[in-house]
Protein backbone atom coordinates (compact mmCIF):
# COMPACT_ATOMS: atom_id res chain seq x y z
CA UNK A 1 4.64 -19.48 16.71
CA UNK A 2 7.13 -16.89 16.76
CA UNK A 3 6.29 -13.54 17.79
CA UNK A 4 5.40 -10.91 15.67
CA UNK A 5 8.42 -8.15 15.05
CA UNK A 6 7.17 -4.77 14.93
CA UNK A 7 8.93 -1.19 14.12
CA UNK A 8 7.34 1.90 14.31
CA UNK A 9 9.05 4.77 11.98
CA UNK A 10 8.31 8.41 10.80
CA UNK A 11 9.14 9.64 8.01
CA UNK A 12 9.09 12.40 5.70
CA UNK A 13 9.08 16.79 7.08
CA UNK A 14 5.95 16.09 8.65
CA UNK A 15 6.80 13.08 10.56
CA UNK A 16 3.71 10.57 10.09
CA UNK A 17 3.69 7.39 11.69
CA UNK A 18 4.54 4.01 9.57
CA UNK A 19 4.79 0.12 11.36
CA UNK A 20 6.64 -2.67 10.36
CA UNK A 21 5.60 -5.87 10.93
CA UNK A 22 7.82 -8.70 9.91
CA UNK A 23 6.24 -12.32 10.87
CA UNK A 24 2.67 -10.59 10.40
CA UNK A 25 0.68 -14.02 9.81
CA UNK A 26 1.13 -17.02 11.88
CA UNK A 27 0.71 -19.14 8.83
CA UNK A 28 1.93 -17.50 5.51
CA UNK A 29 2.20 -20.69 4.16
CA UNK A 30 -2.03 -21.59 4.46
CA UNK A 31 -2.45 -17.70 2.91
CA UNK A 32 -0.46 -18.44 0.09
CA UNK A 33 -2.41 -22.07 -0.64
CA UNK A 34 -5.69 -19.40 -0.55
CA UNK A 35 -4.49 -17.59 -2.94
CA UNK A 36 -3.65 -20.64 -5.50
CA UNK A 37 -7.30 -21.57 -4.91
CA UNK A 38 -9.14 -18.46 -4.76
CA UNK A 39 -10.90 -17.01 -8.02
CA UNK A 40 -9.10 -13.65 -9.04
CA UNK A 41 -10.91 -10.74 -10.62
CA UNK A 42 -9.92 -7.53 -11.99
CA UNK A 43 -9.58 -4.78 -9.77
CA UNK A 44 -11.77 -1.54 -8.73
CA UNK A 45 -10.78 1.85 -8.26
CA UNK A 46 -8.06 1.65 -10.48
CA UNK A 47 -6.09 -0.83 -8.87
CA UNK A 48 -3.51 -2.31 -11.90
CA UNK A 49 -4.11 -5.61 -11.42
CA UNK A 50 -6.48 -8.36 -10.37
CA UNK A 51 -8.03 -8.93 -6.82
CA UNK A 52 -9.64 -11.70 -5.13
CA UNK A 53 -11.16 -12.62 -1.55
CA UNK A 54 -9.49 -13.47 1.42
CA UNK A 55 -10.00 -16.06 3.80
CA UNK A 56 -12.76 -15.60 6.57
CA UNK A 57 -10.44 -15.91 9.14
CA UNK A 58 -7.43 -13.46 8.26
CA UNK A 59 -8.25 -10.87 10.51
CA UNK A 60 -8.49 -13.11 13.86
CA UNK A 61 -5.26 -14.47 13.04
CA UNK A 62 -3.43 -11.13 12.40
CA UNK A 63 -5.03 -9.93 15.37
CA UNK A 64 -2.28 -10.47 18.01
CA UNK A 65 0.13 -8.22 15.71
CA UNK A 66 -2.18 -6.07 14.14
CA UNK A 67 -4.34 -5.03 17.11
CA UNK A 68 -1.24 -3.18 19.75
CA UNK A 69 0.09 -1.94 16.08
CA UNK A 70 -3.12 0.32 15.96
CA UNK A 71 -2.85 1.26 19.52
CA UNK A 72 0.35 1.93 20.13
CA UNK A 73 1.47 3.54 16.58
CA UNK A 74 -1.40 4.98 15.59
CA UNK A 75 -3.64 5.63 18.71
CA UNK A 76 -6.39 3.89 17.83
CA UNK A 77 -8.40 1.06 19.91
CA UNK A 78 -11.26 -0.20 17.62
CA UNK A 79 -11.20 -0.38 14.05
CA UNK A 80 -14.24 -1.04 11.46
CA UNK A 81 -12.73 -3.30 8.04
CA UNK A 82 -13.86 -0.82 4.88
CA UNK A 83 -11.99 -3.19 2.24
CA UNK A 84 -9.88 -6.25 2.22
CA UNK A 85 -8.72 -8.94 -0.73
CA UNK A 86 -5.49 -10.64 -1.95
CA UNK A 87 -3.92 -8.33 -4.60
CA UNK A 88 -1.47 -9.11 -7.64
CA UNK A 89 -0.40 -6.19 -9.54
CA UNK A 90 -0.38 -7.26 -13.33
CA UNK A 91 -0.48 -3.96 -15.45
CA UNK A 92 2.43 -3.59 -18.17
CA UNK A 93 4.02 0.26 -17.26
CA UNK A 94 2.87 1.19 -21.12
CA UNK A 95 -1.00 0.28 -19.93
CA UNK A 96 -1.00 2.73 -17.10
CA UNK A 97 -3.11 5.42 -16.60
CA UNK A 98 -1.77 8.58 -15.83
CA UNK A 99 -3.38 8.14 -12.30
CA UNK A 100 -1.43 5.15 -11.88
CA UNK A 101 1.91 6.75 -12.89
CA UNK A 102 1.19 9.20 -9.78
CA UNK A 103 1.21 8.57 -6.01
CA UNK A 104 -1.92 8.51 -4.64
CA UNK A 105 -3.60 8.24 -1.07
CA UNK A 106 -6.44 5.80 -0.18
CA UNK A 107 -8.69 8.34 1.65
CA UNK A 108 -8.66 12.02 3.03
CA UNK A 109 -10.86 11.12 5.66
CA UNK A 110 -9.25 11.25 9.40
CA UNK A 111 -9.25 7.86 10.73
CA UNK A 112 -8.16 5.59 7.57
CA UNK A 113 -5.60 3.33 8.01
CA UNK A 114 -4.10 1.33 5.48
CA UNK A 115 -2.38 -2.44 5.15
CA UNK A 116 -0.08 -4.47 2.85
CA UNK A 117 0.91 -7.78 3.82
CA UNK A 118 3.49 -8.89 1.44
CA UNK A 119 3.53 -12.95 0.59
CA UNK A 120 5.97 -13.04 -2.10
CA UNK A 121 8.53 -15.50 -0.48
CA UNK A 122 10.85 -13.93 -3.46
CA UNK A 123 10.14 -10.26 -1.54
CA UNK A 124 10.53 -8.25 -4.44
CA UNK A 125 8.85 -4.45 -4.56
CA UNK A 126 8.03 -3.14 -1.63
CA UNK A 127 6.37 0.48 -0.92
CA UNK A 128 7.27 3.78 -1.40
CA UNK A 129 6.38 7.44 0.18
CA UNK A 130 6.58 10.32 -1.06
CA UNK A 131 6.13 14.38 -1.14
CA UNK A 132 4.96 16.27 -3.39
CA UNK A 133 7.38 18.82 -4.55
CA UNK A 134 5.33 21.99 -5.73
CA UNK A 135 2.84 22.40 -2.41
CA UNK A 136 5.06 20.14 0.18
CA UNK A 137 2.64 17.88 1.18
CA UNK A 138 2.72 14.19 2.21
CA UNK A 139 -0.40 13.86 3.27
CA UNK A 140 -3.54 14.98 1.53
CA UNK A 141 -6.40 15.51 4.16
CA UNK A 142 -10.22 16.75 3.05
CA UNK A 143 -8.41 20.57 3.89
CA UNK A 144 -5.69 20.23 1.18
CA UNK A 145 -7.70 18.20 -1.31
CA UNK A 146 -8.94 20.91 -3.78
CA UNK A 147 -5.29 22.44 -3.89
CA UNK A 148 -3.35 19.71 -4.31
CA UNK A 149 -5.14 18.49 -7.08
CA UNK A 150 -5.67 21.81 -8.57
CA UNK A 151 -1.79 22.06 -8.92
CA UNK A 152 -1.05 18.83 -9.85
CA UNK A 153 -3.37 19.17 -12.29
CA UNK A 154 -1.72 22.15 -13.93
CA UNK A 155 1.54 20.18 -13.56
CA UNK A 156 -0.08 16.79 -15.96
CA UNK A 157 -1.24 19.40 -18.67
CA UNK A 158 2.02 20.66 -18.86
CA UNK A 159 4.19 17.55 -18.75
CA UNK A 160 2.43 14.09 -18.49
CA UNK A 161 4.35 11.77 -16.55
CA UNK A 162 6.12 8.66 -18.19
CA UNK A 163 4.51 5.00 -18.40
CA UNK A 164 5.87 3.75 -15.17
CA UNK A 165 4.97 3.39 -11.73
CA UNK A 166 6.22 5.39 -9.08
CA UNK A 167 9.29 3.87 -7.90
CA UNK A 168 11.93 6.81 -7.27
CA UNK A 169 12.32 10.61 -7.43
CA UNK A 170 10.34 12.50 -10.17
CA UNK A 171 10.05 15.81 -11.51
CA UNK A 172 6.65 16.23 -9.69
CA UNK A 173 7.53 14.25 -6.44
CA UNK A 174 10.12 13.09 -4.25
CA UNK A 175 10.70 9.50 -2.67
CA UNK A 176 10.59 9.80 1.62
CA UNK A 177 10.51 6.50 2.67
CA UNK A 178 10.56 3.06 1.15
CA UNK A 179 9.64 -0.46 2.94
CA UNK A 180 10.93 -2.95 1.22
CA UNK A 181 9.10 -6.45 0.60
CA UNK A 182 9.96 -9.27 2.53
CA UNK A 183 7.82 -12.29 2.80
CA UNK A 184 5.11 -12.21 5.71
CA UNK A 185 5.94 -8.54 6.61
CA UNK A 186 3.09 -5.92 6.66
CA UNK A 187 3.62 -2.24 6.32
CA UNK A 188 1.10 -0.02 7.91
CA UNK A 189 0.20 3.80 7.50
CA UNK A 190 -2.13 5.93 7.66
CA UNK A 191 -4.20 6.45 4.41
CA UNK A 192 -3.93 10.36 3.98
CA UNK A 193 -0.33 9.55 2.98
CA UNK A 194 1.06 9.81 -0.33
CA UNK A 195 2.18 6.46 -1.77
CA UNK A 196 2.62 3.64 -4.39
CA UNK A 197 3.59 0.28 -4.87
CA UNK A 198 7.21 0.76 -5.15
CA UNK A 199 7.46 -2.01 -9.02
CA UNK A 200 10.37 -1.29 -10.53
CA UNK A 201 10.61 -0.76 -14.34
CA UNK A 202 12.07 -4.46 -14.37
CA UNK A 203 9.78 -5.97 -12.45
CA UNK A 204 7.97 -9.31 -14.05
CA UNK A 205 4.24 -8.90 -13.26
CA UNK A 206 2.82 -12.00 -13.49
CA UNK A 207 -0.72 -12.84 -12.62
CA UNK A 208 -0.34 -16.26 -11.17
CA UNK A 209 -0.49 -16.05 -7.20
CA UNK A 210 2.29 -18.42 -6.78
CA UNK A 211 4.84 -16.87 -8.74
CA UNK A 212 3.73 -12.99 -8.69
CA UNK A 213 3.91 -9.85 -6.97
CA UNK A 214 0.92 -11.48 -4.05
CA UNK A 215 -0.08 -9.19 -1.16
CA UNK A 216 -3.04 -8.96 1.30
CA UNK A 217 -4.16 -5.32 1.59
CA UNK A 218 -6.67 -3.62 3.86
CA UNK A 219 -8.66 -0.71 4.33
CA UNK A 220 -10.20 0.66 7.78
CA UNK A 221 -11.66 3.15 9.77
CA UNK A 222 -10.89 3.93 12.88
CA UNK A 223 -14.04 3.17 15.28
């Protein structure tokens, strides 16, 4: 088995923590045979595509990278799993909702961490970063919240954004960091940061798990 590779970045003004983890899963190759068997669904919490479950034991055998990732990135020893499922992204751009044209974070609680484990052996679309231009921020906490999204709410009456995902700069945001897909490498950050699936306006989103956009992703909470 060849040993995890892990790189631990910040990015953006206010210098959050992001891991990369190339070689994430000792076994990409049994995930991916999951996925061609599992039953896919359509996802919650506006998710644009369809979701399905993972296997039982993905967790103890993502430990050995996972677990020093959390402890000595992100400070954290113990960890409680919120959310976890394979995930294809399937929505056409012109289907979006204007949430989904926007970067978004997973949680403003302190303590949420969050995981995609790209198994796309094509790579393709990674994950992008971003700041939003009118108040600054990068992160959006329980404290900045109510401001945030009092502004950017302003912003969408005045000028909707277009039917696309978030992929570069816009006129509301700007791009900090990308991670770019590669096949069995997971990208790790804390939730509180803005971000999107990086699918460019090209991209072929096709709902079978062997040929599309297939990730693992994960939600948890610091214990």
């Amino acid at each position: 088995m060849t040993k995890p590779d892990i790189v631990a970045r910040r990015i953006g003004g206010e210098g959050q923590p992001i891991a990369i983890v190339d070689g994430f899963h000792p076994d990409p190759a049994s995930l991916r045979a999951a996925a061609l068997a599992a039953k896919f669904e359509p996802g919650r919490h506006h998710y644009p595509g369809i979701r399905a479950a993972l296997p039982a034991d993905y967790f103890a055998k993502v430990r050995p990278a996972l677990v020093p990732v959390l402890r000595e990135v992100f400070g954290v020893s113990g960890v409680d799993l919120l959310d976890a499922s394979f995930s294809i992204v399937t929505t056409p751009p012109g289907e979006l909702g204007v949430e989904q044209r926007l970067p978004h974070v997973d949680a403003v609680q302190p303590g949420r961490i969050a995981l995609v484990h790209y198994l796309a052996p094509t790579g393709g679309d990674g994950t992008g970063f971003f700041r939003h231009r009118a108040t600054g921020f990068e992160t959006i906490d329980a404290a900045r919240s109510a401001g945030y999204l009092a502004t950017l709410n302003a912003e969408l009456r005045a000028d909707a954004p277009a039917a696309a995902y978030p992929f570069g700069d816009t006129s509301l945001f700007e791009r900090i960091a990308h991670v770019e897909a590669r096949y069995n490498r997971a990208v790790i950050y804390r939730s509180a940061l803005l971000h999107s699936g990086a699918i460019a306006a090209d991209a072929v989103l096709d709902p079978d798990p062997a040929t599309g956009r297939l990730t693992a992703t994960a939600f948890l909470s610091a214990g």
